[in-house]
PDB file of N, CA and C in Angstrom:
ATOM      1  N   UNK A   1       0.856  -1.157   0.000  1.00  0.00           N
ATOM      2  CA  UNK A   1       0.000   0.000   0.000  1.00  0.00           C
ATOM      3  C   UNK A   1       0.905   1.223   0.000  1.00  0.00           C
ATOM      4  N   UNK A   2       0.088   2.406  -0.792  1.00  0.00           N
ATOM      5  CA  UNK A   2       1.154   3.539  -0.569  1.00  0.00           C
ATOM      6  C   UNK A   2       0.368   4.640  -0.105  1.00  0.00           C
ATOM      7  N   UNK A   3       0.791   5.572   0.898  1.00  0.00           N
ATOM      8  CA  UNK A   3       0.437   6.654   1.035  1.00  0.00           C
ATOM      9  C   UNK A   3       0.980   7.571   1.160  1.00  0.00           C
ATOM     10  N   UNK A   4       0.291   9.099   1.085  1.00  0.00           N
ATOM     11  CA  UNK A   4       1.009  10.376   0.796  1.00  0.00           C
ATOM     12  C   UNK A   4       1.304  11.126   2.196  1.00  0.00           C
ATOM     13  N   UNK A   5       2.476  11.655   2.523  1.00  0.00           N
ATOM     14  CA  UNK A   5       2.100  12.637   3.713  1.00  0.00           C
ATOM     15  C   UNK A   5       2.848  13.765   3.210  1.00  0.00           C
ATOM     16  N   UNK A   6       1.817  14.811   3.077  1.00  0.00           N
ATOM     17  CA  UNK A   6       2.319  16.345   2.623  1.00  0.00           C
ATOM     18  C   UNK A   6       2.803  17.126   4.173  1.00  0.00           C
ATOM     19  N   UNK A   7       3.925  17.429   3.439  1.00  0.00           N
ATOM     20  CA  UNK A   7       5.100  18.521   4.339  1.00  0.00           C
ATOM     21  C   UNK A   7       3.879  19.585   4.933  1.00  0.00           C
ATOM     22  N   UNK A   8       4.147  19.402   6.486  1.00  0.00           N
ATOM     23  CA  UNK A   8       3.869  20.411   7.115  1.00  0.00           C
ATOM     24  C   UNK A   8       4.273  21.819   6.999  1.00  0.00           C
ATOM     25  N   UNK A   9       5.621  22.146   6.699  1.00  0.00           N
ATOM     26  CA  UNK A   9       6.414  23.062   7.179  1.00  0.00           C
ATOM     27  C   UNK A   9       7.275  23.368   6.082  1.00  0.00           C
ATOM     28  N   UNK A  10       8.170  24.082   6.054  1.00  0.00           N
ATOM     29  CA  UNK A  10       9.137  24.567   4.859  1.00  0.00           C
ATOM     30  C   UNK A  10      10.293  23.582   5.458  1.00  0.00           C
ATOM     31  N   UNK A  11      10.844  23.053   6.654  1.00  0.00           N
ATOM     32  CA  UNK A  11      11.545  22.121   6.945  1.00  0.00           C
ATOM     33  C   UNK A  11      11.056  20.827   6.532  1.00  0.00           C
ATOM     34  N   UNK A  12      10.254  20.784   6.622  1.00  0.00           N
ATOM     35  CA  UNK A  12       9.885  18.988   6.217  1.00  0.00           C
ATOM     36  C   UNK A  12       9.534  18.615   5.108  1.00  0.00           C
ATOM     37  N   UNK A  13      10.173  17.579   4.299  1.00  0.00           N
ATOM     38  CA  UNK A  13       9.300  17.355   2.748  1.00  0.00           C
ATOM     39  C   UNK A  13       8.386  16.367   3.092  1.00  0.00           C
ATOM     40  N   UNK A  14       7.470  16.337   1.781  1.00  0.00           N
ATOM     41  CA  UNK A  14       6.972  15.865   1.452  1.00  0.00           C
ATOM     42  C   UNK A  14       7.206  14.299   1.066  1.00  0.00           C
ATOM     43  N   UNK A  15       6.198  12.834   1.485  1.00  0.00           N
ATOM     44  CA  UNK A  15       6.698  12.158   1.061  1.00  0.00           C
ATOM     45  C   UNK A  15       6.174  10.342   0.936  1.00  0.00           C
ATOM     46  N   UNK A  16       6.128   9.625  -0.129  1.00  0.00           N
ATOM     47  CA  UNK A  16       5.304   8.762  -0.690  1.00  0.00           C
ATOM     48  C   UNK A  16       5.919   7.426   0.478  1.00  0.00           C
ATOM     49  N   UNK A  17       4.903   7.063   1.119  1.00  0.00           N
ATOM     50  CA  UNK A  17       5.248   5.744   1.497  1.00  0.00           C
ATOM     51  C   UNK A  17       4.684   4.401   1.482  1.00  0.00           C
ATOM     52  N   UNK A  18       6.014   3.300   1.394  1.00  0.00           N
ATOM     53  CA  UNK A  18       5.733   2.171   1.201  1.00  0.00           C
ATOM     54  C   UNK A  18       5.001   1.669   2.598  1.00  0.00           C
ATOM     55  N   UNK A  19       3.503   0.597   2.561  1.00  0.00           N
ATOM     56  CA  UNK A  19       3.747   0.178   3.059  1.00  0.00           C
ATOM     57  C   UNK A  19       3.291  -1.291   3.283  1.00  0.00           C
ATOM     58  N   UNK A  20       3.387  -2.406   3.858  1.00  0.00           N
ATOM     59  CA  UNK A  20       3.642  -3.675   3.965  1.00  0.00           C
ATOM     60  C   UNK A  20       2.574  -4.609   4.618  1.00  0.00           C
ATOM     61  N   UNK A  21       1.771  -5.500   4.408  1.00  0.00           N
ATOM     62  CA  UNK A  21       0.863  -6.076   5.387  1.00  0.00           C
ATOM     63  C   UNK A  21       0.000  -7.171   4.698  1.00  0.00           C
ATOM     64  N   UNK A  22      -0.890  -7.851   5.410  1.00  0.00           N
ATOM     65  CA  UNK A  22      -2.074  -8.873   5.178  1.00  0.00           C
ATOM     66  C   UNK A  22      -3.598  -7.724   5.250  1.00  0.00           C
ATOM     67  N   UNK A  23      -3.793  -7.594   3.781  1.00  0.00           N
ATOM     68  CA  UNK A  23      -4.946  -6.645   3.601  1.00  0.00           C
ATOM     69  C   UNK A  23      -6.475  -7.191   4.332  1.00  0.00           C
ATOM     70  N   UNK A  24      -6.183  -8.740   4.364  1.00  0.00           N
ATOM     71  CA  UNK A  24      -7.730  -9.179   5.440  1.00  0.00           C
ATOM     72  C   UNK A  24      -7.605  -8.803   6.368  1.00  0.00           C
ATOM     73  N   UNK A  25      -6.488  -8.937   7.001  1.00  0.00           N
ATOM     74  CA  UNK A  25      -6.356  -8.540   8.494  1.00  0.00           C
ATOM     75  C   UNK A  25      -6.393  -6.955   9.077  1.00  0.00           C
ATOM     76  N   UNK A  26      -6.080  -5.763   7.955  1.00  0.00           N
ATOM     77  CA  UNK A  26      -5.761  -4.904   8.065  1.00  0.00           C
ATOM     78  C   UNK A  26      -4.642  -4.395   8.831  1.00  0.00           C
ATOM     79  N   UNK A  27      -3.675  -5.322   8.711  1.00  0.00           N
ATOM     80  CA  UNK A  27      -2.403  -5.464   9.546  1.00  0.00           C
ATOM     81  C   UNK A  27      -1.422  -4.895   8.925  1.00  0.00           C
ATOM     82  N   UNK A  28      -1.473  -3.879   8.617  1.00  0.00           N
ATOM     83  CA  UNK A  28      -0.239  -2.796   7.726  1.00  0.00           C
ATOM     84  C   UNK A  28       0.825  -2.394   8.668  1.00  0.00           C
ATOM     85  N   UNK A  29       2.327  -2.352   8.332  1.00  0.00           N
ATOM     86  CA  UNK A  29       3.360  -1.769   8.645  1.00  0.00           C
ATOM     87  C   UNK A  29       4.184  -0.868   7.998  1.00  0.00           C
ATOM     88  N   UNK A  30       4.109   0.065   8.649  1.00  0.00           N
ATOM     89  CA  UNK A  30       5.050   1.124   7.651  1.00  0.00           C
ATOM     90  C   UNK A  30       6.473   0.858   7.062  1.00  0.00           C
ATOM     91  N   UNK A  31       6.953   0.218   5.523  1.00  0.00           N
ATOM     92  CA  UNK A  31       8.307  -0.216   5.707  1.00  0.00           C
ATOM     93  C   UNK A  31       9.053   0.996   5.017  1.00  0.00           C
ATOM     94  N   UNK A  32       9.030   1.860   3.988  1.00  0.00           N
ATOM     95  CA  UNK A  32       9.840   2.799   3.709  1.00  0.00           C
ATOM     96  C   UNK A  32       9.595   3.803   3.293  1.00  0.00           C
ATOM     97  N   UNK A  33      10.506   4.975   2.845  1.00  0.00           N
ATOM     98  CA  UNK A  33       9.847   5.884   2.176  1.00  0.00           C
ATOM     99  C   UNK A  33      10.403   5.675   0.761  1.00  0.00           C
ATOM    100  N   UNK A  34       9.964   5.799  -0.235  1.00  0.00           N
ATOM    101  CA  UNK A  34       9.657   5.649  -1.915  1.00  0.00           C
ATOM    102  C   UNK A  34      10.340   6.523  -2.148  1.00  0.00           C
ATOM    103  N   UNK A  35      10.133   7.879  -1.834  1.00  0.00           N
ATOM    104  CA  UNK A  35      10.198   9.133  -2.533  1.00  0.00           C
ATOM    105  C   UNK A  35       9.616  10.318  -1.643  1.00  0.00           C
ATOM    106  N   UNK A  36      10.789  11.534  -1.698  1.00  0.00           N
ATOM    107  CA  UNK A  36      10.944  12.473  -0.933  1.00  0.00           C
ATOM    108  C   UNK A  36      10.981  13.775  -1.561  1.00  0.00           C
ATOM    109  N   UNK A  37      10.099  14.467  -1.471  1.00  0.00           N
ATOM    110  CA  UNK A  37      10.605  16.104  -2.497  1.00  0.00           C
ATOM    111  C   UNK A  37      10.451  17.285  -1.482  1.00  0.00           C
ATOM    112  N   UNK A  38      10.834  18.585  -1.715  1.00  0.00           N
ATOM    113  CA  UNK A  38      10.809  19.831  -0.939  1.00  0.00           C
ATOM    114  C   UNK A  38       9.392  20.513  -1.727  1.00  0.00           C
ATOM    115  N   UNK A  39       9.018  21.301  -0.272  1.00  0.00           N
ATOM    116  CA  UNK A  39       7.900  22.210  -0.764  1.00  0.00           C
ATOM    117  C   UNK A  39       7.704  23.200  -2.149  1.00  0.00           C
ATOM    118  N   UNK A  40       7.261  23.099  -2.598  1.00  0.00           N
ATOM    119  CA  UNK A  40       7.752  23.786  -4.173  1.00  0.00           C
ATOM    120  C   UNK A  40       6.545  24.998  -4.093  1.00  0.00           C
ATOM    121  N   UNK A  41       6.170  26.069  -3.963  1.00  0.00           N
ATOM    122  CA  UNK A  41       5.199  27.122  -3.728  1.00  0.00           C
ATOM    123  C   UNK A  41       4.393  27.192  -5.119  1.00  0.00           C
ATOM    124  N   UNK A  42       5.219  27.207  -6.668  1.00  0.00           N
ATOM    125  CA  UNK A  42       4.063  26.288  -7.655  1.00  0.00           C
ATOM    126  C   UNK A  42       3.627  25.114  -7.590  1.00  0.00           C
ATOM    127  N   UNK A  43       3.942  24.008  -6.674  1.00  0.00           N
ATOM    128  CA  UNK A  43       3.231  22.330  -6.923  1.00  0.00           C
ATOM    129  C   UNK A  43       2.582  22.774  -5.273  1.00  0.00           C
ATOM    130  N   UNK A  44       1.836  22.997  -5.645  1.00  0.00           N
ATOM    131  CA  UNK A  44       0.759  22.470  -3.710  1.00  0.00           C
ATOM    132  C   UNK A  44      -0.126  22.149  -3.470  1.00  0.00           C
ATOM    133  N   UNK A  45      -0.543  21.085  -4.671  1.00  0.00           N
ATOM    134  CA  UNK A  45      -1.161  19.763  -4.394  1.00  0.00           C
ATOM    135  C   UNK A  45      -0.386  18.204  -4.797  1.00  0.00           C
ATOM    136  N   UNK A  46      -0.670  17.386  -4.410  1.00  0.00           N
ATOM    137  CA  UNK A  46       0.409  15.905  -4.529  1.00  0.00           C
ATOM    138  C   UNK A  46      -0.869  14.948  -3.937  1.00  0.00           C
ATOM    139  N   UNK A  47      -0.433  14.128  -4.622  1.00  0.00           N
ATOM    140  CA  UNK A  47      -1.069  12.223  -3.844  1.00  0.00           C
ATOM    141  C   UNK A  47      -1.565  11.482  -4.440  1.00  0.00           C
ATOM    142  N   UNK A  48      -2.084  10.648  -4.180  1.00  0.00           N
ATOM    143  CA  UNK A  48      -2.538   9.775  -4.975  1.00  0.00           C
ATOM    144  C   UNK A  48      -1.909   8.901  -5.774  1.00  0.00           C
ATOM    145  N   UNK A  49      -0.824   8.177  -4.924  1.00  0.00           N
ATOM    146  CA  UNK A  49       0.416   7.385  -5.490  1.00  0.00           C
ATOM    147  C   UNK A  49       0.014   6.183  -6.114  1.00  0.00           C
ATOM    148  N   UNK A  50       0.374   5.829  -7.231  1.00  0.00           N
ATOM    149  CA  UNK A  50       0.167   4.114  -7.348  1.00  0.00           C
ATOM    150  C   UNK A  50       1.430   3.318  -8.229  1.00  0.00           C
ATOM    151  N   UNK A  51       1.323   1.922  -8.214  1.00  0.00           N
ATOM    152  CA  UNK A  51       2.148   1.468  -8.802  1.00  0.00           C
ATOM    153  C   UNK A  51       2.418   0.535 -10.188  1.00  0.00           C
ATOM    154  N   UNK A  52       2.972   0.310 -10.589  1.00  0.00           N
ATOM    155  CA  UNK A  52       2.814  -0.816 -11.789  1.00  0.00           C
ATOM    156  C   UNK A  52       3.907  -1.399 -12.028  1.00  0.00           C
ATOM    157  N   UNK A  53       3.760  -2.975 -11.785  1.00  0.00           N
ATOM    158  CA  UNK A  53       5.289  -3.908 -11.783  1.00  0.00           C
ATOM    159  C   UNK A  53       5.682  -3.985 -13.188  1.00  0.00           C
ATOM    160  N   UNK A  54       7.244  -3.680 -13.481  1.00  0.00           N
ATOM    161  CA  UNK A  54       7.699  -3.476 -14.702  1.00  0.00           C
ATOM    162  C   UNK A  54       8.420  -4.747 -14.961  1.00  0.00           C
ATOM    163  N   UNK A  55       8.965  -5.639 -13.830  1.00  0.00           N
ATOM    164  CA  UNK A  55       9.576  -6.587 -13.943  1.00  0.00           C
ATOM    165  C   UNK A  55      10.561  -7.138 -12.491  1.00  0.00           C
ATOM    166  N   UNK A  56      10.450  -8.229 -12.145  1.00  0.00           N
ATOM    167  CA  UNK A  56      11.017  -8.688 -10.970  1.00  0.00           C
ATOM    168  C   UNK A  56      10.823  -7.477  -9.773  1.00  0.00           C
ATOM    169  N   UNK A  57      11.619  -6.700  -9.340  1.00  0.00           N
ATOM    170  CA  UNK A  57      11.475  -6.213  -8.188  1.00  0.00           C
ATOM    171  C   UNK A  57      11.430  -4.285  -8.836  1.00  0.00           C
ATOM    172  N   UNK A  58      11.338  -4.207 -10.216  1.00  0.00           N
ATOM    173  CA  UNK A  58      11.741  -3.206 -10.667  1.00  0.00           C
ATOM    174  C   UNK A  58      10.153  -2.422 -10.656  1.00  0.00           C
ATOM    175  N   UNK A  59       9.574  -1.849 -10.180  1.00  0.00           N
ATOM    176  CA  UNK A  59       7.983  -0.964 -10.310  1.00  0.00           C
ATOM    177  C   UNK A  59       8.368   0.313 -10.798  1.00  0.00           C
ATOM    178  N   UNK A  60       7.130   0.930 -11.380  1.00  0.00           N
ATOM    179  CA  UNK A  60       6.986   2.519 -11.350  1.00  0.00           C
ATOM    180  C   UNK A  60       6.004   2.933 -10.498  1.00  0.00           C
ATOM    181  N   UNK A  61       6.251   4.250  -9.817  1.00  0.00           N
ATOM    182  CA  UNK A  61       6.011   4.568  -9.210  1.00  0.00           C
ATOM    183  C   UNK A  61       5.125   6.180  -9.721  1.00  0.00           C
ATOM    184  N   UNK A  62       4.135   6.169  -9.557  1.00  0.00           N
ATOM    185  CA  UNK A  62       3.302   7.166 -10.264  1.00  0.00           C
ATOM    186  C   UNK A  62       2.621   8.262  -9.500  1.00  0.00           C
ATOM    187  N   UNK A  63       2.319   9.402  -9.287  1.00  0.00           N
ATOM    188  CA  UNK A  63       1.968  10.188  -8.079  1.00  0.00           C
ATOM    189  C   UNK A  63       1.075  11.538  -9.288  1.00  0.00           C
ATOM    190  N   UNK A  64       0.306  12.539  -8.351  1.00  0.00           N
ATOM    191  CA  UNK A  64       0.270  13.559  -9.408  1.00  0.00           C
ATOM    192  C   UNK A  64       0.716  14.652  -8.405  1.00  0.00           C
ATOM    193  N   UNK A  65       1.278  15.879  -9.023  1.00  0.00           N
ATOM    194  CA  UNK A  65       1.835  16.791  -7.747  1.00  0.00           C
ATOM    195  C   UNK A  65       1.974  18.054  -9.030  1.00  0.00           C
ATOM    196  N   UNK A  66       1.168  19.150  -8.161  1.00  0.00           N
ATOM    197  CA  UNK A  66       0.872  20.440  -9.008  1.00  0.00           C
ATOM    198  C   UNK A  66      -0.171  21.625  -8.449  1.00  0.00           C
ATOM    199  N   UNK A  67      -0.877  22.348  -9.077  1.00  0.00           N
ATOM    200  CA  UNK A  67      -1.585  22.988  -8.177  1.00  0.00           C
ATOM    201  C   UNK A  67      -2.626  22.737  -8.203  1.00  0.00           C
ATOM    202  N   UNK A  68      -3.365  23.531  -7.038  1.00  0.00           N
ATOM    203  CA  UNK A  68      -4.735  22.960  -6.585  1.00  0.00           C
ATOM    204  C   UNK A  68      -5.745  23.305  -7.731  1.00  0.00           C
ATOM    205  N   UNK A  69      -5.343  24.471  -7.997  1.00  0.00           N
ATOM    206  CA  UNK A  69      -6.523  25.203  -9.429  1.00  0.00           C
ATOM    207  C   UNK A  69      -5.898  25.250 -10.531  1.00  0.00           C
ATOM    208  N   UNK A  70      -6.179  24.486 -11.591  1.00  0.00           N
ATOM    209  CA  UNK A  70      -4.888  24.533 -12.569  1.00  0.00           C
ATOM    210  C   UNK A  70      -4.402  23.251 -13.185  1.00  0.00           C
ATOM    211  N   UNK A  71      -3.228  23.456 -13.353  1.00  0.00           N
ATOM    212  CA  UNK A  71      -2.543  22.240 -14.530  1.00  0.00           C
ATOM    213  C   UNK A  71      -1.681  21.537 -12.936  1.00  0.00           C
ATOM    214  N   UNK A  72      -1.953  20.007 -12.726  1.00  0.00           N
ATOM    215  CA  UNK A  72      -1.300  19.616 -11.987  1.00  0.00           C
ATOM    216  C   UNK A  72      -0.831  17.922 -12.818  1.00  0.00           C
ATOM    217  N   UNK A  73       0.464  18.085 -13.038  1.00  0.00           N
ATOM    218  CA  UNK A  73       0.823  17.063 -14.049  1.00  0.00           C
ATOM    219  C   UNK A  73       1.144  15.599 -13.347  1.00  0.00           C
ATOM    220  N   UNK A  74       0.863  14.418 -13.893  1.00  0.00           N
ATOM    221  CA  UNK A  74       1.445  13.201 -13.136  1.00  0.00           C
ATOM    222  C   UNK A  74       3.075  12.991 -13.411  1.00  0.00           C
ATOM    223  N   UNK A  75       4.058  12.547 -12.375  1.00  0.00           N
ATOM    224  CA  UNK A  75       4.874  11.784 -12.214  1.00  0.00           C
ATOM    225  C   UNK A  75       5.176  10.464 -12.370  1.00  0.00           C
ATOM    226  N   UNK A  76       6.490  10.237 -12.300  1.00  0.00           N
ATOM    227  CA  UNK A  76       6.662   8.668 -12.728  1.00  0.00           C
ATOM    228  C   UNK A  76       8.377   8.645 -11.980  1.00  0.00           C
ATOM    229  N   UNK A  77       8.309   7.420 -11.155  1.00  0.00           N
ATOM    230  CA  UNK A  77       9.779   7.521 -10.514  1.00  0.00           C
ATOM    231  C   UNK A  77      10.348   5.844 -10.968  1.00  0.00           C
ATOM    232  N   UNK A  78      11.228   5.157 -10.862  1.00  0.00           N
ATOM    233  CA  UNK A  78      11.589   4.264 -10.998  1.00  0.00           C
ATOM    234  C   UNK A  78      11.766   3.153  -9.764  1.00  0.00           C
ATOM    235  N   UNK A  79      11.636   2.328  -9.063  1.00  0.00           N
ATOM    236  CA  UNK A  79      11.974   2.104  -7.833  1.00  0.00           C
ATOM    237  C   UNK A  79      11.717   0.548  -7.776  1.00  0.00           C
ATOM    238  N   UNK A  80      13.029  -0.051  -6.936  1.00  0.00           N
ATOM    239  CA  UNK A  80      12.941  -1.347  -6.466  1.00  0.00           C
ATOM    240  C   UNK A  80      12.730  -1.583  -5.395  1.00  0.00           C
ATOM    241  N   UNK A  81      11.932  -2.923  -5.466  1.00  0.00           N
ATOM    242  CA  UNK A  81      11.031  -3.030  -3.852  1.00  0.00           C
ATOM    243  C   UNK A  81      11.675  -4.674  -3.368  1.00  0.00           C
TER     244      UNK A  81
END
């Protein structure tokens, strides 16, 4: 499972996380973070992460991050899990 947690603060980024579990049980553990960016004052909206297996342990990693009113474009990161 992945979820988003948007930066509180101009110190803290923003940032997509992995995380790990038995979905019957609802037994999730937080195992990493994916992907990390700084507050950007044009992108200030983000989320909505998902994934798609490209091969063995190799995924993409897909997010949209932009503004709230406006053109907010999707992403694409590379990442092994």
């Amino acid at each position: 499972m992945l979820t988003t947690e948007r930066a509180r603060n101009d110190r803290q980024p923003s940032r997509i996380w992995l995380w790990r579990g038995d979905a019957g049980r609802l037994a999730w553990q937080r195992e990493r973070v994916l992907l990390e960016f700084d507050r950007d004052p044009t992108h200030t909206d983000l989320g909505y992460p998902w994934m798609l297996s490209v091969a063995g342990r190799r995924w993409l990693l897909f997010w949209y991050h932009g503004q709230v009113r406006g053109a907010c474009p999707l992403w694409v990161a590379d990442v092994d899990l």
